[in-house]
ModelCIF file with pLDDT and N, C-alpha, C, O atoms, coordinates in Angstrom:
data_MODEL
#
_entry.id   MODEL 
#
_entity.id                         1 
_entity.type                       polymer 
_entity.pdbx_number_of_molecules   1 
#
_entity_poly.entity_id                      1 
_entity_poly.type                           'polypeptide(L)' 
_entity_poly.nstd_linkage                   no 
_entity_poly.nstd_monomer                   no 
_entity_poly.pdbx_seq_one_letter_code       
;(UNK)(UNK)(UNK)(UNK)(UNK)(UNK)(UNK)(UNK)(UNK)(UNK)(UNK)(UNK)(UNK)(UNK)(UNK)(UNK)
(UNK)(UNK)(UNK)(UNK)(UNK)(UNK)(UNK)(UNK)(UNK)(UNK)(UNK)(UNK)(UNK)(UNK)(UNK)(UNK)
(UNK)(UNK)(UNK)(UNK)(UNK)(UNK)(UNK)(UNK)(UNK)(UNK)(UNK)(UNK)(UNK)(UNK)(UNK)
;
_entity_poly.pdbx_seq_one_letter_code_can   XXXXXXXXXXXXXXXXXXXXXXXXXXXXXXXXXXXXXXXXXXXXXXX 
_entity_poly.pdbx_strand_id                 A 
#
loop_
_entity_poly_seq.entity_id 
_entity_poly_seq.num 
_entity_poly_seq.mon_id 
_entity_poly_seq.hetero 
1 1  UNK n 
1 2  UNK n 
1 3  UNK n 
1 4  UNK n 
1 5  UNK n 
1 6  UNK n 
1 7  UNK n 
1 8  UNK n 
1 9  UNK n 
1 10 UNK n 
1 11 UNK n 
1 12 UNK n 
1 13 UNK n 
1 14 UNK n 
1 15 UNK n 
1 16 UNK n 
1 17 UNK n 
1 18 UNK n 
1 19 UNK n 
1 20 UNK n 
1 21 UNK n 
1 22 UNK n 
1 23 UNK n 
1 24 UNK n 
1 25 UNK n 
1 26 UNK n 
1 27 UNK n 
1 28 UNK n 
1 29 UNK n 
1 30 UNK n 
1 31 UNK n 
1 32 UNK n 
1 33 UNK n 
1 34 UNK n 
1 35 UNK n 
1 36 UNK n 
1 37 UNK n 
1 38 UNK n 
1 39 UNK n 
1 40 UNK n 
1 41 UNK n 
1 42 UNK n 
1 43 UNK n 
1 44 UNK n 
1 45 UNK n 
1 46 UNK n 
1 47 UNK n 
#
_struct_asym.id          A 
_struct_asym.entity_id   1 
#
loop_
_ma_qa_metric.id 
_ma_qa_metric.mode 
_ma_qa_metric.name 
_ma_qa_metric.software_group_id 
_ma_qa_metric.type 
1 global pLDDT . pLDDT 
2 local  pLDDT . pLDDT 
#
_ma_qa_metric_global.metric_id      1 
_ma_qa_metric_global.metric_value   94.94 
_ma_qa_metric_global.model_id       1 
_ma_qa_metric_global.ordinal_id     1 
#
loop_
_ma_qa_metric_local.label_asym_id 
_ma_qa_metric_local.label_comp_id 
_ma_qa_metric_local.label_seq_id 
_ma_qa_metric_local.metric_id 
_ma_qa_metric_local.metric_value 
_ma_qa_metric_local.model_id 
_ma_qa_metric_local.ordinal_id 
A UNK 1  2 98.00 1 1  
A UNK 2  2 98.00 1 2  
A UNK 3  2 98.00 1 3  
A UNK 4  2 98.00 1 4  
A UNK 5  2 98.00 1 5  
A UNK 6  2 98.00 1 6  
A UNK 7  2 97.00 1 7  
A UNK 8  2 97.00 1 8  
A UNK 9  2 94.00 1 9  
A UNK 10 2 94.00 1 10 
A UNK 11 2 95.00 1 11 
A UNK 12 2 93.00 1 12 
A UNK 13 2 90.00 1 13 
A UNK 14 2 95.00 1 14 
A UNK 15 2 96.00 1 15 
A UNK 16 2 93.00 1 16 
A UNK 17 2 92.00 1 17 
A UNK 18 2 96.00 1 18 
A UNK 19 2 95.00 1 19 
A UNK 20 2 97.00 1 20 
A UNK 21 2 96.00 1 21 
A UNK 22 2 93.00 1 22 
A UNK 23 2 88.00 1 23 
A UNK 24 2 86.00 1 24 
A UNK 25 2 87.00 1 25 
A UNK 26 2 92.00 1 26 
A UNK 27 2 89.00 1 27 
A UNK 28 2 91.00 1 28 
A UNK 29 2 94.00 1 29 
A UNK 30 2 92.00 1 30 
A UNK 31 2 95.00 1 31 
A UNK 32 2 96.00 1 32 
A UNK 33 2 93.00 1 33 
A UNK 34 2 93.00 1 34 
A UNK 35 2 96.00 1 35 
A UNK 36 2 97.00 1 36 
A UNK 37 2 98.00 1 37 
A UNK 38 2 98.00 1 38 
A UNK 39 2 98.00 1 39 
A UNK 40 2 98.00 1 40 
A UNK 41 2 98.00 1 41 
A UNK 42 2 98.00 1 42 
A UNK 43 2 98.00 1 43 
A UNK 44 2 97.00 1 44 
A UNK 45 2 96.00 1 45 
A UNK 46 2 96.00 1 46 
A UNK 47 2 97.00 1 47 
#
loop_
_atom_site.group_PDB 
_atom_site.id 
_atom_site.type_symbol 
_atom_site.label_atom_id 
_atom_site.label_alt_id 
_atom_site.label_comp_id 
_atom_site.label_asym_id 
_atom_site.label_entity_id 
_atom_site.label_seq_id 
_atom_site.pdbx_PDB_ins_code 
_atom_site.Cartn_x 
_atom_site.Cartn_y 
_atom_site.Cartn_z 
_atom_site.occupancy 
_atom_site.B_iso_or_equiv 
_atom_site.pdbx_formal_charge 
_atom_site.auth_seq_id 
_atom_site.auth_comp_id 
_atom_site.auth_asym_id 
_atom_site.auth_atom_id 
_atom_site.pdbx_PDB_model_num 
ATOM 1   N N  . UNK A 1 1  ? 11.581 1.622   2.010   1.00 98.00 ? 1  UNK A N  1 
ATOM 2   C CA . UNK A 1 1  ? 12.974 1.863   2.375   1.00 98.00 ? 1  UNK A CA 1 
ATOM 3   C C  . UNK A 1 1  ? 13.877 1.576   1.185   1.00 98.00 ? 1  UNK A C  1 
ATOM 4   O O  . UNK A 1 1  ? 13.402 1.208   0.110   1.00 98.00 ? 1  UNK A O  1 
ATOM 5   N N  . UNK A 1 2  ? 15.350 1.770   1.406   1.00 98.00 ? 2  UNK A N  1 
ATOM 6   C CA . UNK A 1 2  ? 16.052 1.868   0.409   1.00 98.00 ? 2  UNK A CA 1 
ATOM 7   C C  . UNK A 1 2  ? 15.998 0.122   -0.234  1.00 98.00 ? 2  UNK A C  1 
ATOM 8   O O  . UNK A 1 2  ? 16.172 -0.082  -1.436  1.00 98.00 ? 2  UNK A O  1 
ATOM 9   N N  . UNK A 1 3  ? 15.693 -1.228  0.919   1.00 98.00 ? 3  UNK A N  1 
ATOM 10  C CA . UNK A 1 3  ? 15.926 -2.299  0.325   1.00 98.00 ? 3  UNK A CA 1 
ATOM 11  C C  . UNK A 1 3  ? 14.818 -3.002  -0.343  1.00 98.00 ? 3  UNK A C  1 
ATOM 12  O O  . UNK A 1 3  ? 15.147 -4.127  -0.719  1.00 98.00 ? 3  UNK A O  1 
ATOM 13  N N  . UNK A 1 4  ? 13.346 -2.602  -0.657  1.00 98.00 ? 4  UNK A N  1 
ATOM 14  C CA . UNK A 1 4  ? 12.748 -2.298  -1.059  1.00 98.00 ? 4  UNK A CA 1 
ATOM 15  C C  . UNK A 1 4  ? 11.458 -1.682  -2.094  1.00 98.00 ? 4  UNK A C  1 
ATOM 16  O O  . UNK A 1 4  ? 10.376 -2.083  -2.524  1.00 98.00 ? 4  UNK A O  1 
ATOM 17  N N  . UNK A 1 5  ? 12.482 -0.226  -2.201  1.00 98.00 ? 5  UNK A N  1 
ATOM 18  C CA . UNK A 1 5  ? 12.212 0.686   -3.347  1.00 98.00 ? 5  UNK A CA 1 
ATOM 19  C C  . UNK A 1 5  ? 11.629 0.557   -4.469  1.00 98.00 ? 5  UNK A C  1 
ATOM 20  O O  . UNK A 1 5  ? 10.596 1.087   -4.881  1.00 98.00 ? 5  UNK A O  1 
ATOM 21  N N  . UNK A 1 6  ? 12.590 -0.439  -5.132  1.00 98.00 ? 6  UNK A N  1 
ATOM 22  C CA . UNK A 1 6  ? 12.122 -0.527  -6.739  1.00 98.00 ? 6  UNK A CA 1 
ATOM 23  C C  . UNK A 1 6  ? 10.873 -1.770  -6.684  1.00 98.00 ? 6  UNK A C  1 
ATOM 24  O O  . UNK A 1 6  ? 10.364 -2.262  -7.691  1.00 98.00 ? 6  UNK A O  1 
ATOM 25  N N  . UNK A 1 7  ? 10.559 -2.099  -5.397  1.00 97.00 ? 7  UNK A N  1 
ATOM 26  C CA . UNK A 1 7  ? 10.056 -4.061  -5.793  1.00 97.00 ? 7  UNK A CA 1 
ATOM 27  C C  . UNK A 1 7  ? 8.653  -3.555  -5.287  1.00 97.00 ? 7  UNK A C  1 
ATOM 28  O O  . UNK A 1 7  ? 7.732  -4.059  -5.929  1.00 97.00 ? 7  UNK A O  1 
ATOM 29  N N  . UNK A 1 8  ? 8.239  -2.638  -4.244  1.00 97.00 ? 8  UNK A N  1 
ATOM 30  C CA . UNK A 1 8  ? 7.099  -2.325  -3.629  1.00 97.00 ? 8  UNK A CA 1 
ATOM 31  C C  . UNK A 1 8  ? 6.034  -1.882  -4.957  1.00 97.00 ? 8  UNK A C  1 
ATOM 32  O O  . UNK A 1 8  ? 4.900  -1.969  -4.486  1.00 97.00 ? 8  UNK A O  1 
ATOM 33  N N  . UNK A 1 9  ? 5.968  -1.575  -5.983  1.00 94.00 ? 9  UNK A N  1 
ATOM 34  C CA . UNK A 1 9  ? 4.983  -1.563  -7.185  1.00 94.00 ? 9  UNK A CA 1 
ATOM 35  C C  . UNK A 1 9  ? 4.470  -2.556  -7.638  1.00 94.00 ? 9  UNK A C  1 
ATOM 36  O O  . UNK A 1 9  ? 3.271  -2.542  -7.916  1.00 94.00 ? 9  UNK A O  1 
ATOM 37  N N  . UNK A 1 10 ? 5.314  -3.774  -7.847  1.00 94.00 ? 10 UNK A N  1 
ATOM 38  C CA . UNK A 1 10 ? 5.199  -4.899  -8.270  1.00 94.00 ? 10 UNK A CA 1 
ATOM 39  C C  . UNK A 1 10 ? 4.329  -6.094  -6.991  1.00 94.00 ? 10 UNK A C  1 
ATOM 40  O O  . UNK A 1 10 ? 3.351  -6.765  -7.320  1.00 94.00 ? 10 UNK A O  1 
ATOM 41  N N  . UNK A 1 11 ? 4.779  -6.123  -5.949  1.00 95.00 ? 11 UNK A N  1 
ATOM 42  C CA . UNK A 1 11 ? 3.921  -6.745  -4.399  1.00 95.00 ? 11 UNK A CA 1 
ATOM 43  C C  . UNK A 1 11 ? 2.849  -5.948  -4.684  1.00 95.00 ? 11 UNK A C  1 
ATOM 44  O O  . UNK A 1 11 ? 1.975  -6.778  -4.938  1.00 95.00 ? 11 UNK A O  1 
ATOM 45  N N  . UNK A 1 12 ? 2.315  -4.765  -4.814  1.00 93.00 ? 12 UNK A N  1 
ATOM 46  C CA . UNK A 1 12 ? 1.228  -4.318  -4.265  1.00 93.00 ? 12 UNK A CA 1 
ATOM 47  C C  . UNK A 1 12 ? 0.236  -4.382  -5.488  1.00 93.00 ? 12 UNK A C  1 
ATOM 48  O O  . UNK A 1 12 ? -0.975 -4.389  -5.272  1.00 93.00 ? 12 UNK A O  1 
ATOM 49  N N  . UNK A 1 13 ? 0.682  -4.422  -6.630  1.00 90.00 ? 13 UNK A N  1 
ATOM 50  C CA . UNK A 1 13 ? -0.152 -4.528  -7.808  1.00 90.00 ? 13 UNK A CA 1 
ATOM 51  C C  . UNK A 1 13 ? -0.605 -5.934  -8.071  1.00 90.00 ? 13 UNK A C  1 
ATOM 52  O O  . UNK A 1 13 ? -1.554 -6.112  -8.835  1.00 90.00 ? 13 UNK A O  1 
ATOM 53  N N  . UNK A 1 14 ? 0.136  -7.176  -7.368  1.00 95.00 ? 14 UNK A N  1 
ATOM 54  C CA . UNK A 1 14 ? 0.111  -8.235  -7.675  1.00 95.00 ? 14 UNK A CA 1 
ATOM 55  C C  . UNK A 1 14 ? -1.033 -8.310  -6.537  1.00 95.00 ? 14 UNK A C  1 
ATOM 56  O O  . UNK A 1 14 ? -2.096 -8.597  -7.086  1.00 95.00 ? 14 UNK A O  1 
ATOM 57  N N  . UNK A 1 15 ? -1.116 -8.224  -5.777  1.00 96.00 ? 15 UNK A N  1 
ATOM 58  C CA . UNK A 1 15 ? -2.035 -7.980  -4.616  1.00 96.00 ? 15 UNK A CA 1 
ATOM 59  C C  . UNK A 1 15 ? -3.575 -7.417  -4.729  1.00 96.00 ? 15 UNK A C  1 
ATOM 60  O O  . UNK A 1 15 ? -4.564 -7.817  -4.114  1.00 96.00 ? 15 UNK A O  1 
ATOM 61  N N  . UNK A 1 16 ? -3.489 -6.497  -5.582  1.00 93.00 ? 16 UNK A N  1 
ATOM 62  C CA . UNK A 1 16 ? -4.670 -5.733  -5.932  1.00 93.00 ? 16 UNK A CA 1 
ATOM 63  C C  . UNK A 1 16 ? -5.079 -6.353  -7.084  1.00 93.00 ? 16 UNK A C  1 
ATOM 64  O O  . UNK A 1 16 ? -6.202 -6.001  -7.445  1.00 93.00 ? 16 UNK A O  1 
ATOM 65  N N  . UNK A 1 17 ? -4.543 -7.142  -7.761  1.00 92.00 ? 17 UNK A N  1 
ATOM 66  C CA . UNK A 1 17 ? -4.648 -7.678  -9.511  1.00 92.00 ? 17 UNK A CA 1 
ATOM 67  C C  . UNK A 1 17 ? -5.485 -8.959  -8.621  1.00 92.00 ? 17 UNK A C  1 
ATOM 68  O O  . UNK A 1 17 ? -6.600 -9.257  -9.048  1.00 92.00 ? 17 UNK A O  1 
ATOM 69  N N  . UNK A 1 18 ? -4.977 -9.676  -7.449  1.00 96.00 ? 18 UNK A N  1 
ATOM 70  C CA . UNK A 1 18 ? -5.355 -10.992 -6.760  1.00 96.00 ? 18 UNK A CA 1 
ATOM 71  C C  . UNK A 1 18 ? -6.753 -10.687 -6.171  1.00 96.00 ? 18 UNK A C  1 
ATOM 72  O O  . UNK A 1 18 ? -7.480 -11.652 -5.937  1.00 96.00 ? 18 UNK A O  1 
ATOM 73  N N  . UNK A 1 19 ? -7.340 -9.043  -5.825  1.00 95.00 ? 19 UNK A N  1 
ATOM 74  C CA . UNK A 1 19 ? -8.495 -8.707  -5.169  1.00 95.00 ? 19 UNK A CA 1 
ATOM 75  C C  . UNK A 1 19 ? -8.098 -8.961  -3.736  1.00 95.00 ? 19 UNK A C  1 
ATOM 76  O O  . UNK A 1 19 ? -9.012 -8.635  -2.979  1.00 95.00 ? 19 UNK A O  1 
ATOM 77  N N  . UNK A 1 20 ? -7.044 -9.433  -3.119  1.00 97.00 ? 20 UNK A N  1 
ATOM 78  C CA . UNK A 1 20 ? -6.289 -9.253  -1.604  1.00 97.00 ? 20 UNK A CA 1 
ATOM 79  C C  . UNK A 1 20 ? -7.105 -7.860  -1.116  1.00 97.00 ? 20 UNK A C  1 
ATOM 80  O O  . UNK A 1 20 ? -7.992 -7.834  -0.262  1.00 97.00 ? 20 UNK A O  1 
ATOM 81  N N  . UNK A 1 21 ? -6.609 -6.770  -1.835  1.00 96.00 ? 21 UNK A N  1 
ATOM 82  C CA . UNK A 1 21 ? -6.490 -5.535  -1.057  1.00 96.00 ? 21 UNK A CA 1 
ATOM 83  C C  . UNK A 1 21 ? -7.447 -4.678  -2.030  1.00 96.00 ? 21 UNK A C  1 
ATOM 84  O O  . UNK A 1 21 ? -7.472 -4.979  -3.223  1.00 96.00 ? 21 UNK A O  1 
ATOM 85  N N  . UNK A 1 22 ? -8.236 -3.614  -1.543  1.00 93.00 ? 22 UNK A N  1 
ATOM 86  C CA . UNK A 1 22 ? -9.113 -2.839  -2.672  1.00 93.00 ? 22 UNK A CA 1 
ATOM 87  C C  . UNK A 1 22 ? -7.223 -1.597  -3.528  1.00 93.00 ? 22 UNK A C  1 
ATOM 88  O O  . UNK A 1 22 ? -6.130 -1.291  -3.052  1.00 93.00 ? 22 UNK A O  1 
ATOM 89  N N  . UNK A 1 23 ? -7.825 -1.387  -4.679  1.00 88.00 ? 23 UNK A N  1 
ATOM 90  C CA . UNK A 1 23 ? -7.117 -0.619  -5.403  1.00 88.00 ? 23 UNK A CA 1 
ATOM 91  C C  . UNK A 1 23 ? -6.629 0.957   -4.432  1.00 88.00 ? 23 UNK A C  1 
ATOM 92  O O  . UNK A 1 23 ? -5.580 1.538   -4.153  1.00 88.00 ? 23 UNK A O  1 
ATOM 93  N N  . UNK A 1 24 ? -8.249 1.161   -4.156  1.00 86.00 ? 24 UNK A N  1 
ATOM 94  C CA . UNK A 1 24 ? -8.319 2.818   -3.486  1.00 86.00 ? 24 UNK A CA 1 
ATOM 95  C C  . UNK A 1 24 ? -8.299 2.199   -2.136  1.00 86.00 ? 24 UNK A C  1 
ATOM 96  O O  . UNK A 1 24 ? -9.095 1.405   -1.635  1.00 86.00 ? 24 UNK A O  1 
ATOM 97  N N  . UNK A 1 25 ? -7.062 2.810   -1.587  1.00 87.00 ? 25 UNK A N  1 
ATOM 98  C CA . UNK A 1 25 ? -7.437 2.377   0.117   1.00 87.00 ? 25 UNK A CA 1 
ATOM 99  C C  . UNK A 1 25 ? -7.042 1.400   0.550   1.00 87.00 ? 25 UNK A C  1 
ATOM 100 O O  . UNK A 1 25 ? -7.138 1.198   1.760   1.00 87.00 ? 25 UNK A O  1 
ATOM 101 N N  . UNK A 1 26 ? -6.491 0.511   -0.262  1.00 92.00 ? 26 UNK A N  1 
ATOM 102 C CA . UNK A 1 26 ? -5.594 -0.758  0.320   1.00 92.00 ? 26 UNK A CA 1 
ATOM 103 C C  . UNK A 1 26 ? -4.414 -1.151  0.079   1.00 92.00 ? 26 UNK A C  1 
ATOM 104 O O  . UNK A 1 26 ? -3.993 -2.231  -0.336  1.00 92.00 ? 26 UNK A O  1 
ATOM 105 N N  . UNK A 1 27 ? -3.872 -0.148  0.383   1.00 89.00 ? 27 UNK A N  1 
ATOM 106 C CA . UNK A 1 27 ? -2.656 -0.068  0.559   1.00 89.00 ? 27 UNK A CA 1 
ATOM 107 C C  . UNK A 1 27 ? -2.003 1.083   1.092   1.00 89.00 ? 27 UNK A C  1 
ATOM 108 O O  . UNK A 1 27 ? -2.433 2.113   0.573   1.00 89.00 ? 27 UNK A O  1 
ATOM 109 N N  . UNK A 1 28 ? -0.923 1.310   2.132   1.00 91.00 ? 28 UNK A N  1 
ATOM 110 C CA . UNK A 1 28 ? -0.677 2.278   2.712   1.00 91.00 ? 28 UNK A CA 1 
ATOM 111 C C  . UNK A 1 28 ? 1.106  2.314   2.451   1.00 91.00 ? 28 UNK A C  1 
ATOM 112 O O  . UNK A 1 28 ? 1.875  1.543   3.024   1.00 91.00 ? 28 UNK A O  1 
ATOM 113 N N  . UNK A 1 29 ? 1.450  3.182   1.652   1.00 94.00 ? 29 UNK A N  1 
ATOM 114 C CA . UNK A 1 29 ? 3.033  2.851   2.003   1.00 94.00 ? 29 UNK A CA 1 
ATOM 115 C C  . UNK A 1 29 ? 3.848  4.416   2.904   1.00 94.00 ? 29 UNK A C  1 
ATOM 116 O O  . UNK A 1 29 ? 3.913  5.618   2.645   1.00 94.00 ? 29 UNK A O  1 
ATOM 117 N N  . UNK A 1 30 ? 4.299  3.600   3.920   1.00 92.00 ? 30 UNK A N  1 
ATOM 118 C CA . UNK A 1 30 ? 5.102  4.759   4.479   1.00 92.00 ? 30 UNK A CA 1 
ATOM 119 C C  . UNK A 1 30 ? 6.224  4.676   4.237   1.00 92.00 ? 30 UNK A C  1 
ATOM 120 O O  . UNK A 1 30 ? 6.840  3.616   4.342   1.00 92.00 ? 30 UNK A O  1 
ATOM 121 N N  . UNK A 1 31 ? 6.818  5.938   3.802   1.00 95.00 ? 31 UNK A N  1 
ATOM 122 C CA . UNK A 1 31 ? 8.103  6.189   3.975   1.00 95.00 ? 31 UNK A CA 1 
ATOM 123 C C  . UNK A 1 31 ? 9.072  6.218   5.113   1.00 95.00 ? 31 UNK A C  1 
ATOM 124 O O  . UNK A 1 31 ? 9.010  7.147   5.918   1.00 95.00 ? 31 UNK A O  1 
ATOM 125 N N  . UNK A 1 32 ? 10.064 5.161   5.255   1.00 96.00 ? 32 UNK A N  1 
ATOM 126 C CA . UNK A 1 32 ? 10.789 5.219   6.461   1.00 96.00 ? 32 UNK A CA 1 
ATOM 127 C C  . UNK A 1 32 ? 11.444 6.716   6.822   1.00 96.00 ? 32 UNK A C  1 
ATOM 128 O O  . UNK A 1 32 ? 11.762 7.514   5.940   1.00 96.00 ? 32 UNK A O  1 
ATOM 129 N N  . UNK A 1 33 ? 11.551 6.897   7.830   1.00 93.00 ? 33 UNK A N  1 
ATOM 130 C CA . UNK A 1 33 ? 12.219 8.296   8.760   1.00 93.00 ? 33 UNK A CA 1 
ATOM 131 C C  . UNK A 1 33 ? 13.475 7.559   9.071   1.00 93.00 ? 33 UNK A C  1 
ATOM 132 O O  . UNK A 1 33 ? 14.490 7.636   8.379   1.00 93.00 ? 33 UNK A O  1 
ATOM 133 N N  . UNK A 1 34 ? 13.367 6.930   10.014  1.00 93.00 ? 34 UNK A N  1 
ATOM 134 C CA . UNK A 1 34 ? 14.597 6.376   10.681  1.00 93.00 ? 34 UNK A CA 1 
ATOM 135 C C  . UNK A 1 34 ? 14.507 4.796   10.917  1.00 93.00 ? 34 UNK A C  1 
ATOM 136 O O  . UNK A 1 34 ? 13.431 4.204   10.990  1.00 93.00 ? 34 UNK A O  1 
ATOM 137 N N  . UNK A 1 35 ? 15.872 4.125   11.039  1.00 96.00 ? 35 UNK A N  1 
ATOM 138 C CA . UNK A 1 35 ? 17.005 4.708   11.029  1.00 96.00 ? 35 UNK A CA 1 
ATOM 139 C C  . UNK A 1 35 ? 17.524 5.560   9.258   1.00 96.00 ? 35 UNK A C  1 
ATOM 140 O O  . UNK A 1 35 ? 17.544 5.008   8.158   1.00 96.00 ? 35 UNK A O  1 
ATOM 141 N N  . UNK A 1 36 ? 17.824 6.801   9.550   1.00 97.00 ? 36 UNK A N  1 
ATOM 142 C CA . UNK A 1 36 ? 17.668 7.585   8.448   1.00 97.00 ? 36 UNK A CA 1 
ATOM 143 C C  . UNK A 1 36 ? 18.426 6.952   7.446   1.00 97.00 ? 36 UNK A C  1 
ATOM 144 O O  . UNK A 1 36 ? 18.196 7.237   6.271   1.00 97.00 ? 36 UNK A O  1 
ATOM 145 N N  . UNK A 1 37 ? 19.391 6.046   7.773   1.00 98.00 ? 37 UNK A N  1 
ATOM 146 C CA . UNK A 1 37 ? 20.502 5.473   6.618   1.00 98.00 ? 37 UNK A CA 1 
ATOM 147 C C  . UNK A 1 37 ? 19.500 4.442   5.627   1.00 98.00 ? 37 UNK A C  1 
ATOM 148 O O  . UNK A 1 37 ? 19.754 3.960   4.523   1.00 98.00 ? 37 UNK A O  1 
ATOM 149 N N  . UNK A 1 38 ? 18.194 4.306   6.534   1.00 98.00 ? 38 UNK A N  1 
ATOM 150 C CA . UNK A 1 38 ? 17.962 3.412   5.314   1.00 98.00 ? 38 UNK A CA 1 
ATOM 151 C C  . UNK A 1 38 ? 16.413 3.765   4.723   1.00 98.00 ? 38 UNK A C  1 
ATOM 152 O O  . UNK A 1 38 ? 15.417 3.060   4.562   1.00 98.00 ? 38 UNK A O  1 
ATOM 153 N N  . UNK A 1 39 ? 16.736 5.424   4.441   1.00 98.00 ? 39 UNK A N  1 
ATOM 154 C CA . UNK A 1 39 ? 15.577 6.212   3.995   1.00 98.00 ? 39 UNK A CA 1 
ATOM 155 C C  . UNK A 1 39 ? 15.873 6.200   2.460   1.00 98.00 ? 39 UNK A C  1 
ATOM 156 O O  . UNK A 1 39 ? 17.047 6.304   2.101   1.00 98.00 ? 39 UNK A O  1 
ATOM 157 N N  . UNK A 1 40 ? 14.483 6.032   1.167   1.00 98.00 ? 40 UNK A N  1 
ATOM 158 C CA . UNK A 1 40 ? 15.003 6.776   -0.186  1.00 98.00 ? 40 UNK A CA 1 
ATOM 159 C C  . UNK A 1 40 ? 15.910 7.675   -0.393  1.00 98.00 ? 40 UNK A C  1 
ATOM 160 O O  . UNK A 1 40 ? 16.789 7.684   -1.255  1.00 98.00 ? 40 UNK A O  1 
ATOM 161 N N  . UNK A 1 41 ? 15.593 8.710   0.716   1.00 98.00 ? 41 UNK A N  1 
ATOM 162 C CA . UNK A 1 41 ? 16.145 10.293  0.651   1.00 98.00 ? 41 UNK A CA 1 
ATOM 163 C C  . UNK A 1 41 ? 17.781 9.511   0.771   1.00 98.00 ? 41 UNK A C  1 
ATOM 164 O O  . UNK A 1 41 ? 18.222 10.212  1.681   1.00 98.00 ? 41 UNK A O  1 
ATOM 165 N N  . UNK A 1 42 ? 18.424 8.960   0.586   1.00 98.00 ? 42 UNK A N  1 
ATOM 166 C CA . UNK A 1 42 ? 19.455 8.459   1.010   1.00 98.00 ? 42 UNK A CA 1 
ATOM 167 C C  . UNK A 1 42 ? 20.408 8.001   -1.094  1.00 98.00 ? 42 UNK A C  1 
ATOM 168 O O  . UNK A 1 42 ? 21.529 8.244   -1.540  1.00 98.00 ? 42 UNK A O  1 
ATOM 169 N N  . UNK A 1 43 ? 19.653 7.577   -1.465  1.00 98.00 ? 43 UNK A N  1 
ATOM 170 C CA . UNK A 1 43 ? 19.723 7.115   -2.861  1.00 98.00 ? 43 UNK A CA 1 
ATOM 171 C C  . UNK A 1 43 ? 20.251 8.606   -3.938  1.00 98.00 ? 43 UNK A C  1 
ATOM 172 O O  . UNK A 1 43 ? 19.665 9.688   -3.963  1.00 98.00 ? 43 UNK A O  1 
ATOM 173 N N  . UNK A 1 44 ? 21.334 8.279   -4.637  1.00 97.00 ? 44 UNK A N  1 
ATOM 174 C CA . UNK A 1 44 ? 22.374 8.924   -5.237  1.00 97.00 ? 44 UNK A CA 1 
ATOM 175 C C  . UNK A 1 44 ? 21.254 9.370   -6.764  1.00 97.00 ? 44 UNK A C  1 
ATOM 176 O O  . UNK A 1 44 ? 20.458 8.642   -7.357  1.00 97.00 ? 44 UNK A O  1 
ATOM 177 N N  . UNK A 1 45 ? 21.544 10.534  -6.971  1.00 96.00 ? 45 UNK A N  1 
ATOM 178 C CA . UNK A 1 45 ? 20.749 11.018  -7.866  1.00 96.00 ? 45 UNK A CA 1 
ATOM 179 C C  . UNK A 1 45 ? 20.567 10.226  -9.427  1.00 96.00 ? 45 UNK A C  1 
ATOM 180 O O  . UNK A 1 45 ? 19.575 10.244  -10.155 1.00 96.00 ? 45 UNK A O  1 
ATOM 181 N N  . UNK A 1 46 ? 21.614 9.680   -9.601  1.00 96.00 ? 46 UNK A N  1 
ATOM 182 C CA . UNK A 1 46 ? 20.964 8.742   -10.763 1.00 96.00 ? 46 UNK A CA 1 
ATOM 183 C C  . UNK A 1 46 ? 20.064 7.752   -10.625 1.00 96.00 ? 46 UNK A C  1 
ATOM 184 O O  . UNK A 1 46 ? 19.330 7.559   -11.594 1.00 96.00 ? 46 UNK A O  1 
ATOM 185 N N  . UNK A 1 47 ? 19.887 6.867   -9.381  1.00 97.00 ? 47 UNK A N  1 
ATOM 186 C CA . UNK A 1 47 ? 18.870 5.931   -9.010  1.00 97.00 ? 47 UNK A CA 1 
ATOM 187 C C  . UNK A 1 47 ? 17.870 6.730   -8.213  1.00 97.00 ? 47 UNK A C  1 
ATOM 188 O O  . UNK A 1 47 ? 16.868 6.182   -7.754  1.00 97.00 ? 47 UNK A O  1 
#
């Protein structure tokens, strides 16, 4: 989601770097739908 966005690379790599989660397959990120205000698709074309 938009609050989020930029930090979800950094949690999930730290995670996979720890052996927590396998690289392929452990990890699933969905993109929020709704409530739509707080979708990426929402974020102003320079960010």
């Amino acid at each position: 989601n938009v609050y989020n966005s930029f930090h979800v690379p950094d949690f999930h790599h730290e995670w996979i770097q720890k052996g927590w989660i396998d690289a392929v397959g452990g990890s699933l990120i969905n993109p929020l739908f709704v409530p739509e205000e707080l979708s990426i698709q929402i974020l102003p074309m320079e960010m």
